[in-house]
N, C-alpha and C. Protein backbone atom coordinates (compact mmCIF):
# COMPACT_ATOMS: atom_id res chain seq x y z
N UNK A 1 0.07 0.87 5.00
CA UNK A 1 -1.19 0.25 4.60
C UNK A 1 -1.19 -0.02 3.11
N UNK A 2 -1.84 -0.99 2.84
CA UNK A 2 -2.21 -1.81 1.14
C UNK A 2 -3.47 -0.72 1.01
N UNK A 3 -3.77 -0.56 0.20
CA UNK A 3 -4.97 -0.11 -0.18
C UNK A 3 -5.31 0.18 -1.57
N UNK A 4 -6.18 -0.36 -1.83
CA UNK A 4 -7.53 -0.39 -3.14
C UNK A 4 -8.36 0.16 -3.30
N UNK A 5 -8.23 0.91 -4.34
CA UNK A 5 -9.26 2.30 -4.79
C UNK A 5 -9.67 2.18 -5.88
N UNK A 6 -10.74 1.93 -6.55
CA UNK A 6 -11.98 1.77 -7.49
C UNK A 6 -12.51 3.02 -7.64
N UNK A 7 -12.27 4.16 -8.78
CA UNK A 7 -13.11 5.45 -9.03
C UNK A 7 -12.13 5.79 -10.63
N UNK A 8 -12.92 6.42 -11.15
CA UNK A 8 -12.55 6.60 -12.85
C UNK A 8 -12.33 7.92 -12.45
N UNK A 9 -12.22 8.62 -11.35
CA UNK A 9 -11.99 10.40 -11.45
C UNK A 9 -10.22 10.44 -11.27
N UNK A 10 -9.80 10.55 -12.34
CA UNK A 10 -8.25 10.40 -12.11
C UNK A 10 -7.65 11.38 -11.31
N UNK A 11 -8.28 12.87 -11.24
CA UNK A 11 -7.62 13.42 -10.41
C UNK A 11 -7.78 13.15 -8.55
N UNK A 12 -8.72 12.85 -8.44
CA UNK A 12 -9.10 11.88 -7.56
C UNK A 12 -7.89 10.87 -6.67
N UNK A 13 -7.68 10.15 -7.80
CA UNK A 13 -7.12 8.71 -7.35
C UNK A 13 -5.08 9.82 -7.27
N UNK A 14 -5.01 10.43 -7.92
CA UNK A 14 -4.22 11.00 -7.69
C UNK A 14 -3.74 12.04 -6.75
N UNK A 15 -5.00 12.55 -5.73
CA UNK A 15 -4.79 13.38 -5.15
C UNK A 15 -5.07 12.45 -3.70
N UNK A 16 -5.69 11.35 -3.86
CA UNK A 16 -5.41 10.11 -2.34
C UNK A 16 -3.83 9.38 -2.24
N UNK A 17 -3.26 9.49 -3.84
CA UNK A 17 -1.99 8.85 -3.96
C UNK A 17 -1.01 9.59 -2.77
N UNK A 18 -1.12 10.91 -3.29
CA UNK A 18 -0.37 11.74 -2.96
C UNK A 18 -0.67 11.96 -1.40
N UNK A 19 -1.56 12.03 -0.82
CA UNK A 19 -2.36 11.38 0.51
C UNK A 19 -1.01 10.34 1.19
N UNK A 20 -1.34 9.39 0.42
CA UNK A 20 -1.13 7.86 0.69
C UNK A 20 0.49 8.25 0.90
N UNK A 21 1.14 8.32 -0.35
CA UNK A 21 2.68 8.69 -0.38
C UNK A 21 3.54 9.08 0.69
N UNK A 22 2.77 10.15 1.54
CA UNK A 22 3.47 10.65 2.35
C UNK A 22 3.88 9.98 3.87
N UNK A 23 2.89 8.78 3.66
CA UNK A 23 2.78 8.02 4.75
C UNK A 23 3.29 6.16 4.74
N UNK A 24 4.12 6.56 3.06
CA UNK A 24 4.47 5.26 2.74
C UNK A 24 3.79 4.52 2.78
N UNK A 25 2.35 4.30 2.49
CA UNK A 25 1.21 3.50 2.10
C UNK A 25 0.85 3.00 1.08
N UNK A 26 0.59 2.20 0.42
CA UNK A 26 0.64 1.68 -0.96
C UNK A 26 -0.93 2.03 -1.42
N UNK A 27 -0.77 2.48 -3.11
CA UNK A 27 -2.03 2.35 -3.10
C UNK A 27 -2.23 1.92 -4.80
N UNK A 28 -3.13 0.44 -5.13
CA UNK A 28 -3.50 -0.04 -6.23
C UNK A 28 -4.86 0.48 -6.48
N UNK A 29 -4.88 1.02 -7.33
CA UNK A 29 -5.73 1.69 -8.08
C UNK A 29 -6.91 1.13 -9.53
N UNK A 30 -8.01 1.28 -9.72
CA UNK A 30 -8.57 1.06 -10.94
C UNK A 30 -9.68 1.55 -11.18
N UNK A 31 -10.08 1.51 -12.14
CA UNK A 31 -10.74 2.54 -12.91
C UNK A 31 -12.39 1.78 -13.41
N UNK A 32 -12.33 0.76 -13.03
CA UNK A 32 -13.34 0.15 -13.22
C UNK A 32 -14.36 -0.97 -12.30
N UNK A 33 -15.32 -1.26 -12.06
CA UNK A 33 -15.84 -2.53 -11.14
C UNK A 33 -14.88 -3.61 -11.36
N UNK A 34 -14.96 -4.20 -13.19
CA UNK A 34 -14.09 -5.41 -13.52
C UNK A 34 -12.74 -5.58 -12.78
N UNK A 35 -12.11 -4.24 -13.25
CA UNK A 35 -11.07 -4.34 -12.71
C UNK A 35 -10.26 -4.89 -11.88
N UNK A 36 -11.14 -3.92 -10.52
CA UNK A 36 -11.72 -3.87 -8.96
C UNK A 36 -11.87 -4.44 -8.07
N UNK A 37 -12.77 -5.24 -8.74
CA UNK A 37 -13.08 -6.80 -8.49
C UNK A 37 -12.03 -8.05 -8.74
N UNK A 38 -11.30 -7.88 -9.94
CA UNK A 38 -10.37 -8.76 -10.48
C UNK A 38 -9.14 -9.03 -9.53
N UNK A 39 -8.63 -7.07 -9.20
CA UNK A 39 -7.64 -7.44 -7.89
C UNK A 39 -8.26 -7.62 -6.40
N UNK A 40 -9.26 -7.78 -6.11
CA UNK A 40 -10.00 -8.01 -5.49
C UNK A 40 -9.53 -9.69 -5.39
N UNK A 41 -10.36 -10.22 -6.15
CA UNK A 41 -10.05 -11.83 -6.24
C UNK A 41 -9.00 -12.22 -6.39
N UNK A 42 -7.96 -11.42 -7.27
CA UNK A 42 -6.54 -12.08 -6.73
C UNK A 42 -6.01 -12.61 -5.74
N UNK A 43 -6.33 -10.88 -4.83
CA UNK A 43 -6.05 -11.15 -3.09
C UNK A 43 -7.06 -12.07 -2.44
N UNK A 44 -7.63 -12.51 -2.76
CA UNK A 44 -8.17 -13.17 -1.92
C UNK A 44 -7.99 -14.77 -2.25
N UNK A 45 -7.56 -15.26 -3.30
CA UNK A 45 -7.06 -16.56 -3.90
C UNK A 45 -5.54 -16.63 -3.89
N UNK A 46 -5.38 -15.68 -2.86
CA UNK A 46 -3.64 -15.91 -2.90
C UNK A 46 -2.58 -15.59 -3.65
N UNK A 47 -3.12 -14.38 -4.44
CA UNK A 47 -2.27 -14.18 -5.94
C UNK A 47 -1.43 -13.03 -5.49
N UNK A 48 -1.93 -12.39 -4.38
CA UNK A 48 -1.31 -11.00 -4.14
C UNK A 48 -0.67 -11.41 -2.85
N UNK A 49 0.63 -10.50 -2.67
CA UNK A 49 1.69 -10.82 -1.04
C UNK A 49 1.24 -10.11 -0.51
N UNK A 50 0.50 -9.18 -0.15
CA UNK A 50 0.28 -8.51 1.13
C UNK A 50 -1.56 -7.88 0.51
N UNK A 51 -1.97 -8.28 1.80
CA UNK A 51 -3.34 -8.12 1.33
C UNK A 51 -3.61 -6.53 1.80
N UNK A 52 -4.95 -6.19 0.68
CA UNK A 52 -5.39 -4.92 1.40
C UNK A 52 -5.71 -4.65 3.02
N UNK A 53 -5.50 -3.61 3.15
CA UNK A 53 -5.85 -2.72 4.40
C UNK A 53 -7.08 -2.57 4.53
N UNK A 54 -7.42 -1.67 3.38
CA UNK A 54 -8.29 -0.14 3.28
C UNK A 54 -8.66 -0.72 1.90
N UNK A 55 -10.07 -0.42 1.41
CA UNK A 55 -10.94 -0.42 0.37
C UNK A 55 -11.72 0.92 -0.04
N UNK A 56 -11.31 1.80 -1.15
CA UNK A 56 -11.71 2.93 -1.28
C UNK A 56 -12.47 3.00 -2.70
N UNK A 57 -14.23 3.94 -2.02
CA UNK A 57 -14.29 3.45 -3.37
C UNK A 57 -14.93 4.93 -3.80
N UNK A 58 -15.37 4.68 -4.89
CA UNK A 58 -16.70 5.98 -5.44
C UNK A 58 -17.86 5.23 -5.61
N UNK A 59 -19.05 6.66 -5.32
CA UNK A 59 -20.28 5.71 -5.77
C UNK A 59 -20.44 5.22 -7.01
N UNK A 60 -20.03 5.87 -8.02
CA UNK A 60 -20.43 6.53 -9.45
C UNK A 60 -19.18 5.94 -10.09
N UNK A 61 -18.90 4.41 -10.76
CA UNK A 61 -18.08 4.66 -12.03
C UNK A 61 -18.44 3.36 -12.63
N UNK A 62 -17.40 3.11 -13.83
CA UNK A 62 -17.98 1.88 -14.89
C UNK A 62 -17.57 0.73 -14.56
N UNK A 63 -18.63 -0.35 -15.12
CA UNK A 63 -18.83 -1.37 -15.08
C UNK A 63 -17.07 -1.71 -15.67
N UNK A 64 -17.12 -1.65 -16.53
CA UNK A 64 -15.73 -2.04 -17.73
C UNK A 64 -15.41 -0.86 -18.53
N UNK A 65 -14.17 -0.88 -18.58
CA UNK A 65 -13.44 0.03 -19.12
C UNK A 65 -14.12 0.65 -20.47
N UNK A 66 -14.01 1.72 -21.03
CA UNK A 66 -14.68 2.64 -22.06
C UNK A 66 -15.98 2.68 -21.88
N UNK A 67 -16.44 2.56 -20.65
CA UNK A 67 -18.31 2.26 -20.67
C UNK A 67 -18.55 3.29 -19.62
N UNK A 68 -19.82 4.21 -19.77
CA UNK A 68 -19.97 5.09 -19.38
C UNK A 68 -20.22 4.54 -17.58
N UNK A 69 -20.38 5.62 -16.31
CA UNK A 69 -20.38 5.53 -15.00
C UNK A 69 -21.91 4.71 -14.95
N UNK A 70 -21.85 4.23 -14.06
CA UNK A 70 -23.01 3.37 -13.18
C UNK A 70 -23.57 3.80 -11.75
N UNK A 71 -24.92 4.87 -11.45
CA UNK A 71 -24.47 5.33 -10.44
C UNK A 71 -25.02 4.23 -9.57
N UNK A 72 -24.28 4.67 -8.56
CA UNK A 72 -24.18 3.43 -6.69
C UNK A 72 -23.53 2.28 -7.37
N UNK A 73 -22.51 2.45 -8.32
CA UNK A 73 -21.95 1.38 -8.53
C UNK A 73 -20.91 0.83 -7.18
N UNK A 74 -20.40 1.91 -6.33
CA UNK A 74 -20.05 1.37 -4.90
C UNK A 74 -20.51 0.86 -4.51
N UNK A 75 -21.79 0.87 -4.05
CA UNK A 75 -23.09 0.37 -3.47
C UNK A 75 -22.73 -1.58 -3.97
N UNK A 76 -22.69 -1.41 -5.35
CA UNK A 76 -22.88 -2.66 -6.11
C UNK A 76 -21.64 -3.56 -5.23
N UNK A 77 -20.53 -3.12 -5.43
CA UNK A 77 -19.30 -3.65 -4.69
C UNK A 77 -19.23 -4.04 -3.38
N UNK A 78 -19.86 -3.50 -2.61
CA UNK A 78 -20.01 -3.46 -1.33
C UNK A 78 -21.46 -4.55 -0.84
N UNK A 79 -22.12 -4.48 -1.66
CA UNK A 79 -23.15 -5.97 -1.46
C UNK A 79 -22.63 -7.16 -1.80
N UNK A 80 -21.68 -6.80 -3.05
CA UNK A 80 -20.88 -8.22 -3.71
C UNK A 80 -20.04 -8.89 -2.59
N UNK A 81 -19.40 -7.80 -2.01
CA UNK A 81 -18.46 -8.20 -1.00
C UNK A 81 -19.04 -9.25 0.40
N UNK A 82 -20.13 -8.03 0.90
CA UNK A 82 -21.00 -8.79 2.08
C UNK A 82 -21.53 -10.07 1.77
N UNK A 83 -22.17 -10.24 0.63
CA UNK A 83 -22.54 -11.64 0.08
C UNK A 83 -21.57 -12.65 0.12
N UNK A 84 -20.60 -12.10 -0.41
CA UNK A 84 -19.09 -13.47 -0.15
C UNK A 84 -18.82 -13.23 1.16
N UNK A 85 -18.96 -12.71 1.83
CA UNK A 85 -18.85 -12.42 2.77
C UNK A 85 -16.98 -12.43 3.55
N UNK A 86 -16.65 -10.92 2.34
CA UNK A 86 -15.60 -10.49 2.33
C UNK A 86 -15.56 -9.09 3.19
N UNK A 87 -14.60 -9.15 4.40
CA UNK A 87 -14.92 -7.96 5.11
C UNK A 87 -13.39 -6.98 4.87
N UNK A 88 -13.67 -6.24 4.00
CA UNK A 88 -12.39 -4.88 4.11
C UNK A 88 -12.82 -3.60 4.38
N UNK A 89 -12.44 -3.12 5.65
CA UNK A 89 -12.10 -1.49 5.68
C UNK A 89 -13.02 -0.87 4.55
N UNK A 90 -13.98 -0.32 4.51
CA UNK A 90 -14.06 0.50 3.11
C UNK A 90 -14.49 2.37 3.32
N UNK A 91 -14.00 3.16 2.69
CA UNK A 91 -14.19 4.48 2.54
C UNK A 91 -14.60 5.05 1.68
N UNK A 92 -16.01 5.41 1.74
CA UNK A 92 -16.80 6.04 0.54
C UNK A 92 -15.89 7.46 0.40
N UNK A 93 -15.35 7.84 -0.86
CA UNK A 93 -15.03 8.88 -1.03
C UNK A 93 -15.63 9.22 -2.70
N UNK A 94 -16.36 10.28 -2.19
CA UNK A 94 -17.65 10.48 -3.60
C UNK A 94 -18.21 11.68 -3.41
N UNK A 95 -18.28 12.46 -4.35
CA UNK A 95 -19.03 14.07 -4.37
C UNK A 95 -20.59 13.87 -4.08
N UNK A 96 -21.32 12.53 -4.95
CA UNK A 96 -22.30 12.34 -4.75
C UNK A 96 -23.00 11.97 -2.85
N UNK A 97 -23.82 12.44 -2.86
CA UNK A 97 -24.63 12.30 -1.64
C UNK A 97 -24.88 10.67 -1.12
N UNK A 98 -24.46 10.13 0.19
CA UNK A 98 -24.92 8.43 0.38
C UNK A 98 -25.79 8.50 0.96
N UNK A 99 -26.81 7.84 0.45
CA UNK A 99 -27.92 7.87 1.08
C UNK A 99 -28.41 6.44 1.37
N UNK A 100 -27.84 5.72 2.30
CA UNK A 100 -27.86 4.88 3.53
C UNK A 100 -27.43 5.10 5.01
N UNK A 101 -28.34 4.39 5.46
CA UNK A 101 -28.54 4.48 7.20
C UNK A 101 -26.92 4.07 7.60
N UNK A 102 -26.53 4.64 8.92
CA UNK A 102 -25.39 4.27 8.97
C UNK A 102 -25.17 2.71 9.71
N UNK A 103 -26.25 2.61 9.99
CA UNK A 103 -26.48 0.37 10.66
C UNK A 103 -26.48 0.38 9.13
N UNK A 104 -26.77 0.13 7.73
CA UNK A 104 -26.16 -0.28 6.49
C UNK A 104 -24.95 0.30 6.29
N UNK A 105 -24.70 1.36 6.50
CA UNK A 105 -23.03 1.24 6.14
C UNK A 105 -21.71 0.50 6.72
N UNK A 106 -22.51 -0.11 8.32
CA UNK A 106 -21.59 -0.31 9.21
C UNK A 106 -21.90 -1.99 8.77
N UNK A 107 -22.84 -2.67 8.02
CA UNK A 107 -22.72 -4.15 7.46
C UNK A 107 -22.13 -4.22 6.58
N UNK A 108 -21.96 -3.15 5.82
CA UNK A 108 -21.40 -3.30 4.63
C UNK A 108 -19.79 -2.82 4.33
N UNK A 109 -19.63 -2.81 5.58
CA UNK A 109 -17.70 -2.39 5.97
C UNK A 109 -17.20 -1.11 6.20
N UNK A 110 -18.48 0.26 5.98
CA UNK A 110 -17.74 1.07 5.46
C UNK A 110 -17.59 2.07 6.64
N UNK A 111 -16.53 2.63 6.81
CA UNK A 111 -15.77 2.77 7.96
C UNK A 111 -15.69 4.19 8.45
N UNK A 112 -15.84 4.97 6.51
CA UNK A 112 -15.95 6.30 6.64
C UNK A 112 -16.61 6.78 5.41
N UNK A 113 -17.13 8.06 5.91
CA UNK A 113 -17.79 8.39 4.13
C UNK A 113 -16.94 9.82 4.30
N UNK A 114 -16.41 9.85 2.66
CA UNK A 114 -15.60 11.52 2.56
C UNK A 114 -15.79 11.80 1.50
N UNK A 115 -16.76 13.48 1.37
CA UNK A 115 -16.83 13.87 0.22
C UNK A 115 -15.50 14.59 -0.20
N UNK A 116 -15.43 14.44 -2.14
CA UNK A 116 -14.33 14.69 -2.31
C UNK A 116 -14.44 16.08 -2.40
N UNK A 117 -14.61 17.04 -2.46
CA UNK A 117 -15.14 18.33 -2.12
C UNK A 117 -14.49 18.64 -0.78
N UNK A 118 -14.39 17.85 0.20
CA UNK A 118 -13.36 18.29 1.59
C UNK A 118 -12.24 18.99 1.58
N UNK A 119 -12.05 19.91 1.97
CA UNK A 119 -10.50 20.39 2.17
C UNK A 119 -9.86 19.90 3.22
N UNK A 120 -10.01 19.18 3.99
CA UNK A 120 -9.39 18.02 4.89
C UNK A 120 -9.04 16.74 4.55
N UNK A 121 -9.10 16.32 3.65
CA UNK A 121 -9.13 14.82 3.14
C UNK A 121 -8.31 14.08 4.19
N UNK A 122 -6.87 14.71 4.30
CA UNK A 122 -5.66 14.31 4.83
C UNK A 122 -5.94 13.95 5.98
N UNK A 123 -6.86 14.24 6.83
CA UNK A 123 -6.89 13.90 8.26
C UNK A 123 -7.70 13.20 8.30
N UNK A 124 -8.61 13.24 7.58
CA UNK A 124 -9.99 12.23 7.63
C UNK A 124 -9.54 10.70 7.06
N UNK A 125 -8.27 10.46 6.19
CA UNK A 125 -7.59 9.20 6.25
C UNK A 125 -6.93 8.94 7.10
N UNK A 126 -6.12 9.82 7.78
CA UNK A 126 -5.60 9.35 8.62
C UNK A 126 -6.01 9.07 9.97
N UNK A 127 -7.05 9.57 10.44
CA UNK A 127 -8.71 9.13 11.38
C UNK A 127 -8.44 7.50 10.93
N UNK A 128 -8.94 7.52 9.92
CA UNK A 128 -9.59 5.69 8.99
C UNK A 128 -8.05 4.85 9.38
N UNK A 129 -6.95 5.39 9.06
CA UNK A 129 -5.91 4.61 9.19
C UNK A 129 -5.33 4.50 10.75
N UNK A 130 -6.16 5.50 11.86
CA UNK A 130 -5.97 5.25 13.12
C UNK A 130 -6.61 4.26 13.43
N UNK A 131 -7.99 4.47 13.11
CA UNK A 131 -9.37 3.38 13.47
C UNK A 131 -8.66 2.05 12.85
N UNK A 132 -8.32 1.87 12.14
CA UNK A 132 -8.02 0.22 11.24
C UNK A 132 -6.81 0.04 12.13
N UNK A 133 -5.83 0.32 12.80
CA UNK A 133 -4.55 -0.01 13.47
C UNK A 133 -5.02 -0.34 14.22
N UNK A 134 -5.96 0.45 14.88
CA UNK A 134 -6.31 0.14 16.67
C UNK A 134 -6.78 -1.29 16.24
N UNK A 135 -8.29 -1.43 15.58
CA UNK A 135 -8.35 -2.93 15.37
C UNK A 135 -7.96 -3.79 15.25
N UNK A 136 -6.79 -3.59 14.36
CA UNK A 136 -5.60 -4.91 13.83
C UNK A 136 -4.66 -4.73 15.37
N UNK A 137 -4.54 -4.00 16.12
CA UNK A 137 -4.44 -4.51 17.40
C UNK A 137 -5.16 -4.97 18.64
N UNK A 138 -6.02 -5.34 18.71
CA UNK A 138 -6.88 -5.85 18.84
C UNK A 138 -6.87 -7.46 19.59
């Protein structure tokens, strides 16, 4: 699996890598919305060879680089998306509490919510990466 992860908690993005790694899954990473968004639009204008899978995000981080967190800035991404009406896989993974109905989470792509606080992480992606296969067979 491709997958895109948007969260400024580096140990975080490093401890899904290591997740990801073991299963030979790719994972592009950033630290910001701009970013986020930027490889976001790549893939989707054709700039990138293999498109995302999986869309992982946090609620809580910055707009642009050196600028303090934005909270439900996931939230923000995930309306941007539905509005273009861009549909990826997405997995809230966030300490903070989501507080949407799950008929809004299920318009807005998101497939799974995992606090990072879990001592399971590992299975609860690989749940998300069962659920997304079965579909893409389909």
């Amino acid at each position: 699996m491709n997958c895109l992860m948007i969260d400024d908690n580096i140990s975080k993005i490093l401890s899904m890598r290591d997740i990801l790694d073991k299963s030979n899954d790719t994972l592009d990473f950033h630290l910001n919305l701009t970013s986020g968004l930027k490889a976001l639009s790549n893939y989707l204008n054709g700039n990138k060879s293999k498109p995302f899978d999986l869309l992982i995000l946090d609620m809580n981080f910055p707009i642009e680089a050196a600028k303090p967190p934005i909270k439900n800035c996931g939230i923000m991404v995930l309306e941007q998306l539905s509005s273009r009406k861009i549909n990826i896989p997405t997995v809230l993974y966030s300490s903070d509490e989501v507080k949407l109905s799950q008929e809004d989470l299920s318009r807005l792509g998101v497939i799974a919510v995992i606090d990072s606080k879990d001592k399971d992480i590992s299975s609860k992606i690989a749940f998300v990466k069962d659920k997304i296969e079965c579909e893409i067979e389909r």
